[in-house]
PDB file of N, CA and C in Angstrom:
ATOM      1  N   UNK A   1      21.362   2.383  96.369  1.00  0.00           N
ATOM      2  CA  UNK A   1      22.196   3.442  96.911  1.00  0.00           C
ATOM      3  C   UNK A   1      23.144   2.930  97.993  1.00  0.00           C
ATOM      4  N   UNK A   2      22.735   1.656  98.704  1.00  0.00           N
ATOM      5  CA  UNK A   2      24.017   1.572  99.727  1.00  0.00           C
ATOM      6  C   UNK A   2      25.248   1.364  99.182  1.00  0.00           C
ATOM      7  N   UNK A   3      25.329   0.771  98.242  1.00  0.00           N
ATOM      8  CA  UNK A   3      26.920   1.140  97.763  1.00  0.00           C
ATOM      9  C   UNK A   3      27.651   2.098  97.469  1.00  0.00           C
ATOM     10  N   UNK A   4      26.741   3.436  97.500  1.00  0.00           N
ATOM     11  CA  UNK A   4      27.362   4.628  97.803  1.00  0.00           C
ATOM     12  C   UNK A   4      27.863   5.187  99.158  1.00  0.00           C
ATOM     13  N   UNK A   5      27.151   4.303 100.164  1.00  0.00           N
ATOM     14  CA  UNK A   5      27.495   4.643 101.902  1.00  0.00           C
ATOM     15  C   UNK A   5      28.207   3.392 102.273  1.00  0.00           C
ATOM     16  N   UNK A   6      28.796   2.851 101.914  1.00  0.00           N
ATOM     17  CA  UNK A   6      29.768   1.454 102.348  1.00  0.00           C
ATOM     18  C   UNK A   6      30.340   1.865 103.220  1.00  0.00           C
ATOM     19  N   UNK A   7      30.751   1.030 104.155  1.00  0.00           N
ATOM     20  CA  UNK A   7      31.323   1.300 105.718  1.00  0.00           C
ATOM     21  C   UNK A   7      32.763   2.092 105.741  1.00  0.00           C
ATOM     22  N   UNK A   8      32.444   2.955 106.324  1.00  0.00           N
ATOM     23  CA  UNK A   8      34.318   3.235 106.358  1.00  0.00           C
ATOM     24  C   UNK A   8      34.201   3.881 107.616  1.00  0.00           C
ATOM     25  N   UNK A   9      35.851   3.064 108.092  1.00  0.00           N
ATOM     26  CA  UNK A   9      36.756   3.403 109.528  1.00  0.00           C
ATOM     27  C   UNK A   9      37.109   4.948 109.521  1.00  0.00           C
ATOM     28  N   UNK A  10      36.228   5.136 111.050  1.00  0.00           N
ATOM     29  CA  UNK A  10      37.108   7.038 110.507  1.00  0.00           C
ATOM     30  C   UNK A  10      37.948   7.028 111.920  1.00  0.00           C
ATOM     31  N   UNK A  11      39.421   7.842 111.900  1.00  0.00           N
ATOM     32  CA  UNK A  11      39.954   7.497 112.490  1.00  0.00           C
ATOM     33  C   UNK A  11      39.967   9.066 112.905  1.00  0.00           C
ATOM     34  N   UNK A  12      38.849   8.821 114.226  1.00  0.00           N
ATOM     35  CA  UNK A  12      38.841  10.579 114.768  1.00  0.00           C
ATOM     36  C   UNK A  12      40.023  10.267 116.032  1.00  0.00           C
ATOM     37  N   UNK A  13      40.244  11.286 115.966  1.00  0.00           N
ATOM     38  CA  UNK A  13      41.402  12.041 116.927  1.00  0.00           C
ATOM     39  C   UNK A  13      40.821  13.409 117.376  1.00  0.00           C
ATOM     40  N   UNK A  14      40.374  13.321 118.950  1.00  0.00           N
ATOM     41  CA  UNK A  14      40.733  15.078 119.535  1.00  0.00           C
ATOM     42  C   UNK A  14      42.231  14.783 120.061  1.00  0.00           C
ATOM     43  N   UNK A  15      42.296  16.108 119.935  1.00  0.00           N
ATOM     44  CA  UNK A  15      43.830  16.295 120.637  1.00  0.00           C
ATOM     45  C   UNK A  15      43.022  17.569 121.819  1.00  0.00           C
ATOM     46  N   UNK A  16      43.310  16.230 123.095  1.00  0.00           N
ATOM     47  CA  UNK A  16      43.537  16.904 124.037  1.00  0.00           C
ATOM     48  C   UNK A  16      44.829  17.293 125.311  1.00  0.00           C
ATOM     49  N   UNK A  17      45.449  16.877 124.437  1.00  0.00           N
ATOM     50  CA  UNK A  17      46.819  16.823 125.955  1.00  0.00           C
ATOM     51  C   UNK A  17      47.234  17.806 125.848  1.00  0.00           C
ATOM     52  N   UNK A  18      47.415  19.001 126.956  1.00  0.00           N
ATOM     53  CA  UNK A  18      48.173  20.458 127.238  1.00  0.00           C
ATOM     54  C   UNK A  18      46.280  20.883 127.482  1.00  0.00           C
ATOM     55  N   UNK A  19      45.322  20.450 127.336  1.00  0.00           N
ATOM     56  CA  UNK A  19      43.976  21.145 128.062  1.00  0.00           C
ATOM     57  C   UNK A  19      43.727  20.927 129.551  1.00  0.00           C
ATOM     58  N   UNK A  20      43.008  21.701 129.529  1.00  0.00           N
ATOM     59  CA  UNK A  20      42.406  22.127 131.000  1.00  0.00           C
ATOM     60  C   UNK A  20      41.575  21.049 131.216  1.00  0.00           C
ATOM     61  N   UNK A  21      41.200  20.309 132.679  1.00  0.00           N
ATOM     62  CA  UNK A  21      40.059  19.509 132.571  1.00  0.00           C
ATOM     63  C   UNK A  21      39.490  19.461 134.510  1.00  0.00           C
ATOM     64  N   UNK A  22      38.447  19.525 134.759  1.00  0.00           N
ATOM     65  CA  UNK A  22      38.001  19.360 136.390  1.00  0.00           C
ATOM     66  C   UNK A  22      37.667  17.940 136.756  1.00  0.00           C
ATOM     67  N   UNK A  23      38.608  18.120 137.764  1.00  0.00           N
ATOM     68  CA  UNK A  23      38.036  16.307 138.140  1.00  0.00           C
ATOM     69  C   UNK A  23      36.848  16.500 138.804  1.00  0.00           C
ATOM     70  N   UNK A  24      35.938  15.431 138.630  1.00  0.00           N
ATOM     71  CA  UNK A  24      34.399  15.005 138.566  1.00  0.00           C
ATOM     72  C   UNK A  24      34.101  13.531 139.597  1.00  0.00           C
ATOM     73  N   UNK A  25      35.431  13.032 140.190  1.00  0.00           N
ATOM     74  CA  UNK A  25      35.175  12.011 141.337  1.00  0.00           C
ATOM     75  C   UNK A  25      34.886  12.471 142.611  1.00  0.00           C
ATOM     76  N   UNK A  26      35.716  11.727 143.175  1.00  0.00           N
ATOM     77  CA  UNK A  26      35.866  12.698 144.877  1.00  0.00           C
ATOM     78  C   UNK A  26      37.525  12.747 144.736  1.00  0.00           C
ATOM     79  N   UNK A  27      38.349  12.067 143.930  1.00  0.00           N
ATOM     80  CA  UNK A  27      39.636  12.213 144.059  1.00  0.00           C
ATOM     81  C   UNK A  27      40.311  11.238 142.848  1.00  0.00           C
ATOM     82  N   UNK A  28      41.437  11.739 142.565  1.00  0.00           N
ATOM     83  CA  UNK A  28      41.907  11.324 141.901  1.00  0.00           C
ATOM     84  C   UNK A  28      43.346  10.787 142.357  1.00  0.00           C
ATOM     85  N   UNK A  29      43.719   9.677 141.810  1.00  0.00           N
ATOM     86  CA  UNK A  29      45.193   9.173 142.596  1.00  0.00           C
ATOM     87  C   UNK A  29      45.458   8.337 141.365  1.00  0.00           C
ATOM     88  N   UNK A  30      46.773   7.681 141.981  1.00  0.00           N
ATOM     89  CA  UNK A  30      47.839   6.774 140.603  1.00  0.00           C
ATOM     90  C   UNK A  30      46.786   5.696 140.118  1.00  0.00           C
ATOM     91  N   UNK A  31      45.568   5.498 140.614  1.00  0.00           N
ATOM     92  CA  UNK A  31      44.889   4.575 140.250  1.00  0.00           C
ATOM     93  C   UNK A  31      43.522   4.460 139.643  1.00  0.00           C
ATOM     94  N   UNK A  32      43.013   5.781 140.393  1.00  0.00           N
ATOM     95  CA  UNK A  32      41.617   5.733 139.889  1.00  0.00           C
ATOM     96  C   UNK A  32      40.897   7.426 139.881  1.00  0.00           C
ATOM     97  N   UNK A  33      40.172   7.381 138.733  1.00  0.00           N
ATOM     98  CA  UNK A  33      39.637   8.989 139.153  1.00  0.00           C
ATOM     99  C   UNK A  33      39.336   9.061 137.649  1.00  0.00           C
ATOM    100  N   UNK A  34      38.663  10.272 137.563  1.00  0.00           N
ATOM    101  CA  UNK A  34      38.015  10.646 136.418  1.00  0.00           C
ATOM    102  C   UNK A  34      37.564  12.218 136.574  1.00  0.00           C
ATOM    103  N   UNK A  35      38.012  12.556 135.227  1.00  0.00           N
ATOM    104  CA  UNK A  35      37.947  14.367 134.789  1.00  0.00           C
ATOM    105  C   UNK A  35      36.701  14.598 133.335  1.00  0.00           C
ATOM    106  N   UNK A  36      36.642  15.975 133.512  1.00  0.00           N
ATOM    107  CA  UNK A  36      35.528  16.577 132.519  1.00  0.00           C
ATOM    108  C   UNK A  36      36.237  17.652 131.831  1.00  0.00           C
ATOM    109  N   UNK A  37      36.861  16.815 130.634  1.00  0.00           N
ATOM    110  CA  UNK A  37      36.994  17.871 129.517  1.00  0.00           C
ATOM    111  C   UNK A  37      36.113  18.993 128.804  1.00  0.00           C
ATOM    112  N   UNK A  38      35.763  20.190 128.850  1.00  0.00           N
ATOM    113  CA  UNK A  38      34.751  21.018 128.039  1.00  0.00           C
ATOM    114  C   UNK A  38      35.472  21.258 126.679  1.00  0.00           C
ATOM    115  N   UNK A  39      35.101  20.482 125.969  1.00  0.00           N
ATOM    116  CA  UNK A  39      35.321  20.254 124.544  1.00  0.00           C
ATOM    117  C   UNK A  39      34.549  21.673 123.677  1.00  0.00           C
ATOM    118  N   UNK A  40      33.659  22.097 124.009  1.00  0.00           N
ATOM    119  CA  UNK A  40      32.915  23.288 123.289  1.00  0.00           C
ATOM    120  C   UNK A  40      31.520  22.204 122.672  1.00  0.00           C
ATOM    121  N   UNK A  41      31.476  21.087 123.046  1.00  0.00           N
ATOM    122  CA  UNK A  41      30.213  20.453 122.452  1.00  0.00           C
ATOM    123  C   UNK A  41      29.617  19.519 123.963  1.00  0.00           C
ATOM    124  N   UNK A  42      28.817  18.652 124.117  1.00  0.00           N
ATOM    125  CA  UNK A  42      28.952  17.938 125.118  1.00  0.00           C
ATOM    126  C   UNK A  42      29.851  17.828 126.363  1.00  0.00           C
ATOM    127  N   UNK A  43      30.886  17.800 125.934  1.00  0.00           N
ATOM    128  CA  UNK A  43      32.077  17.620 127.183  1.00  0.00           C
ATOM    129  C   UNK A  43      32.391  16.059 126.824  1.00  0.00           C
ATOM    130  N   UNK A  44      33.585  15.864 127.451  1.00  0.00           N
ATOM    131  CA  UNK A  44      33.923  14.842 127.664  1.00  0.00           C
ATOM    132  C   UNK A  44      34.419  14.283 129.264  1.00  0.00           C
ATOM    133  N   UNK A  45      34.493  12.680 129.308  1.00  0.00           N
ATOM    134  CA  UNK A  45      34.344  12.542 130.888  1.00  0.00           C
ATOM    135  C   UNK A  45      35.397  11.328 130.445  1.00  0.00           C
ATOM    136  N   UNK A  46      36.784  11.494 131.045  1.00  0.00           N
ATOM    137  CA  UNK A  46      37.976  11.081 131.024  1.00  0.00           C
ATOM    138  C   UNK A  46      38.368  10.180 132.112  1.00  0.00           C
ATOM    139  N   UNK A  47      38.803   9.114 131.627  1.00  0.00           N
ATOM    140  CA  UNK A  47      39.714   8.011 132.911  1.00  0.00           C
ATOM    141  C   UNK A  47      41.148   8.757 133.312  1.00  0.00           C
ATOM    142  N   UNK A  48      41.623   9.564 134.505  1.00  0.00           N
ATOM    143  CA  UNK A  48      42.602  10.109 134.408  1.00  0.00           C
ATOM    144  C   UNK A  48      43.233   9.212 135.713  1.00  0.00           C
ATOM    145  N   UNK A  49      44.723   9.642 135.765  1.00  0.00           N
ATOM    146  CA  UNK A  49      45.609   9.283 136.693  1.00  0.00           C
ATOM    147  C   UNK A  49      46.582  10.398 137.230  1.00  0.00           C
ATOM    148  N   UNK A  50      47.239  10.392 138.315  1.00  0.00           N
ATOM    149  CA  UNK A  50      47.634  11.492 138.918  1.00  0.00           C
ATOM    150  C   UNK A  50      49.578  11.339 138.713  1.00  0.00           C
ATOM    151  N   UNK A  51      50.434  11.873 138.758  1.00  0.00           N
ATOM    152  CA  UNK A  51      51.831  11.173 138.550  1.00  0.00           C
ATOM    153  C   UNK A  51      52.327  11.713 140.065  1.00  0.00           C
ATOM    154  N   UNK A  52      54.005  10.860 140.494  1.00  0.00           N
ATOM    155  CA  UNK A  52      54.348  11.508 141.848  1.00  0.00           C
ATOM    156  C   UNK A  52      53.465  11.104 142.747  1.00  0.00           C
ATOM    157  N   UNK A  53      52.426  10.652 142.873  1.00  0.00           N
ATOM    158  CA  UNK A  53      51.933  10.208 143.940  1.00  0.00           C
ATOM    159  C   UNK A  53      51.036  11.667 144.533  1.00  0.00           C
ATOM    160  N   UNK A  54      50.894  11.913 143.791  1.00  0.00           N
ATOM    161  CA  UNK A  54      50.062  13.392 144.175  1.00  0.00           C
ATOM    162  C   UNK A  54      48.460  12.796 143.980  1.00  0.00           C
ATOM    163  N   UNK A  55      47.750  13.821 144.677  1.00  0.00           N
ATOM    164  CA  UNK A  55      46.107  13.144 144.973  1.00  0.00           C
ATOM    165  C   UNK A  55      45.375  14.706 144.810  1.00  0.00           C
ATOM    166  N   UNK A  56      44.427  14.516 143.584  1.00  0.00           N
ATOM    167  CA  UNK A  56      43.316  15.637 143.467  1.00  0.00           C
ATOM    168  C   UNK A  56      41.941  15.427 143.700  1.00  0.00           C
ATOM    169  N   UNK A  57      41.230  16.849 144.222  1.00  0.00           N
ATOM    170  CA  UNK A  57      39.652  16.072 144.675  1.00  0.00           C
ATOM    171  C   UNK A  57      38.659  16.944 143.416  1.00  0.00           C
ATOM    172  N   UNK A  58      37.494  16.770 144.237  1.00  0.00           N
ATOM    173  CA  UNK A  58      36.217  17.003 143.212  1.00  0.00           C
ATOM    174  C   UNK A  58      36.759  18.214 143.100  1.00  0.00           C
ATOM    175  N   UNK A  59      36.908  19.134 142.057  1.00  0.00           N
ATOM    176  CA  UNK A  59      36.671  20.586 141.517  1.00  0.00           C
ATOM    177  C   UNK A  59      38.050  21.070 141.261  1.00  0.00           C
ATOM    178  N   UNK A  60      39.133  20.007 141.374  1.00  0.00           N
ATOM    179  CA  UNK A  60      40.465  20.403 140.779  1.00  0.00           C
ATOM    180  C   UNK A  60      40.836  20.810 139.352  1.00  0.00           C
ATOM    181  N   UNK A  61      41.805  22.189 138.722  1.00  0.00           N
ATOM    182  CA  UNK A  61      41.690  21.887 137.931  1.00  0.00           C
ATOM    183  C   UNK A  61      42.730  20.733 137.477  1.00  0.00           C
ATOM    184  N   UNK A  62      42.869  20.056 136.386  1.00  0.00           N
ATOM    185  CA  UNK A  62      43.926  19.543 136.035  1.00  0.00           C
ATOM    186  C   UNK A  62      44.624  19.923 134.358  1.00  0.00           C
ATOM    187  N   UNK A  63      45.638  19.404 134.327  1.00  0.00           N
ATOM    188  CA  UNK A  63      46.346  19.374 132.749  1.00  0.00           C
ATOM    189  C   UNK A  63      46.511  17.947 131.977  1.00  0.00           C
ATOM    190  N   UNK A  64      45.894  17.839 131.264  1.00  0.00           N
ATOM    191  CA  UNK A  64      46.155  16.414 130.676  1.00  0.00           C
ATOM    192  C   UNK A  64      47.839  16.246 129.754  1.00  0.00           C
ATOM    193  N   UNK A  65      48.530  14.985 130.518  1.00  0.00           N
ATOM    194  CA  UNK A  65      49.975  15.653 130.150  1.00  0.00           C
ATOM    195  C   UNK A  65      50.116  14.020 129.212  1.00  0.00           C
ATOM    196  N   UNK A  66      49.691  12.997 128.856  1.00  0.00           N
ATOM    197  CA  UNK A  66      49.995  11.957 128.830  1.00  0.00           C
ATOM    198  C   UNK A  66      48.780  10.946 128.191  1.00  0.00           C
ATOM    199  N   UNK A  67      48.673  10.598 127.134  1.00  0.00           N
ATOM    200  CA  UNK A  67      47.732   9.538 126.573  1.00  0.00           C
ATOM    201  C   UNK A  67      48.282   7.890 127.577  1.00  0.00           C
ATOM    202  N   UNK A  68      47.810   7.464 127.186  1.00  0.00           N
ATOM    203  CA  UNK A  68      48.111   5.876 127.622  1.00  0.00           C
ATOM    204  C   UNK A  68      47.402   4.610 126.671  1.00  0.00           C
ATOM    205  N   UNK A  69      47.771   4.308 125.831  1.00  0.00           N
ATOM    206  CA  UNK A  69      46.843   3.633 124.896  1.00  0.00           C
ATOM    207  C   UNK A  69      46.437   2.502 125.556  1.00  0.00           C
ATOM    208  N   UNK A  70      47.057   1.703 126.099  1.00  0.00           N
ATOM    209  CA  UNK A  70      47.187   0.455 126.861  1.00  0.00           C
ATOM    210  C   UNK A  70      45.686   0.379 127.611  1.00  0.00           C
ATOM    211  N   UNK A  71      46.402   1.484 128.561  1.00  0.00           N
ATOM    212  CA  UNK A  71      44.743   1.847 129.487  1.00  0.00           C
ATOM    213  C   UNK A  71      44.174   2.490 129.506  1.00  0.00           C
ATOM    214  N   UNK A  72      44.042   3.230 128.201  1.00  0.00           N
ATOM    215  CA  UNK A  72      42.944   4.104 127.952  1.00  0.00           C
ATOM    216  C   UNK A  72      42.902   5.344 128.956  1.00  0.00           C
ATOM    217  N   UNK A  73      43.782   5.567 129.460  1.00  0.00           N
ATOM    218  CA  UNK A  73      43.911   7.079 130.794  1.00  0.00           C
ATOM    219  C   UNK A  73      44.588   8.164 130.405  1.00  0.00           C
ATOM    220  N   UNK A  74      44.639   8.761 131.005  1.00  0.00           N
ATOM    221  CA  UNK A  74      45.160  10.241 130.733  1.00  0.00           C
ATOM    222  C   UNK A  74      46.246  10.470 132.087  1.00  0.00           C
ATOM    223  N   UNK A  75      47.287  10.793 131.864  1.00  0.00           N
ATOM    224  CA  UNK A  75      48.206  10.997 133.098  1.00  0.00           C
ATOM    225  C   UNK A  75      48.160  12.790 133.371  1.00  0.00           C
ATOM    226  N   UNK A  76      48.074  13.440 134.523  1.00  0.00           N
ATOM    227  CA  UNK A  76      47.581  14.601 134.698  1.00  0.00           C
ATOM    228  C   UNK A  76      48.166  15.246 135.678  1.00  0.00           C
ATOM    229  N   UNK A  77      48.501  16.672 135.856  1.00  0.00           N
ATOM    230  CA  UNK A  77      49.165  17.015 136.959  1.00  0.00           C
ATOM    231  C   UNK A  77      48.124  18.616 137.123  1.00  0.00           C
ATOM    232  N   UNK A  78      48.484  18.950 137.997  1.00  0.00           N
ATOM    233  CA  UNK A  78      47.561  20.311 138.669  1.00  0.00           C
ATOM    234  C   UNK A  78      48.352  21.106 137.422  1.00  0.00           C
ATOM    235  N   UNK A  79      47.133  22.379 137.351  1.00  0.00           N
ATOM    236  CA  UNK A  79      47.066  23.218 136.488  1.00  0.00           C
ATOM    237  C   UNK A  79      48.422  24.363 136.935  1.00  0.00           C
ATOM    238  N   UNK A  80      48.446  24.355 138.143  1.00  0.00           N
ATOM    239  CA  UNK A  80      49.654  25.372 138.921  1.00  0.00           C
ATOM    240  C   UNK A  80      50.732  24.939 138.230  1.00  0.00           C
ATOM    241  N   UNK A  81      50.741  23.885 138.689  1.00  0.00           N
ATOM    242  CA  UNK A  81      52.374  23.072 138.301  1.00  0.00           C
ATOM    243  C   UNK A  81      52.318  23.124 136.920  1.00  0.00           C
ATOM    244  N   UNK A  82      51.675  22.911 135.811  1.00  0.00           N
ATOM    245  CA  UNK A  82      51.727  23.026 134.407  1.00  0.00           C
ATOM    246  C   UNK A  82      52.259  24.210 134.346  1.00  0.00           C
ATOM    247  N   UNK A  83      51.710  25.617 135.092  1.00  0.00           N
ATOM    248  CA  UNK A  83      51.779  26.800 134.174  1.00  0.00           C
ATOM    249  C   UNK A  83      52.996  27.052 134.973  1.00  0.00           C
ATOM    250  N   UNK A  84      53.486  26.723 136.132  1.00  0.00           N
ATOM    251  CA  UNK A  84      54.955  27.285 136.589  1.00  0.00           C
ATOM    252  C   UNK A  84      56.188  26.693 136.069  1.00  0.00           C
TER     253      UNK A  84
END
């Protein structure tokens, strides 16, 4: 039977950019920080970055505006500023 389960690449994708997410450090800045996506299963726990030089702390919400393949981050701005 294993040649019926032979390996295959699955190429999952969530699409999260335009979601809601709370940062989960003590702060987040152009360099370092990390957010908690609620996916509806587990959650997810995100490498994010801040743009502008703006700085968020523990319990912010944020908007994920930006993939980064390179470095694996998420570029993010406050939820205010998204919705205005």
């Amino acid at each position: 039977m294993r040649p019926f389960f032979h390996k295959v690449e699955q190429q999952t994708i969530k699409r999260v950019l335009g979601q809601s997410a709370v940062v989960r450090t003590s702060k987040v800045t152009d360099s370092f920080g990390e957010a908690f996506l609620s996916d509806g299963g587990a959650g997810l726990i995100l490498k994010v970055r801040s743009s502008n030089n703006q700085t968020f702390v523990k319990g912010d919400k944020v908007v994920l505006l930006e993939y980064l393949d390179k470095e694996n981050i998420y570029r993010v701005i406050s939820e205010e500023d998204f919705n205005s």
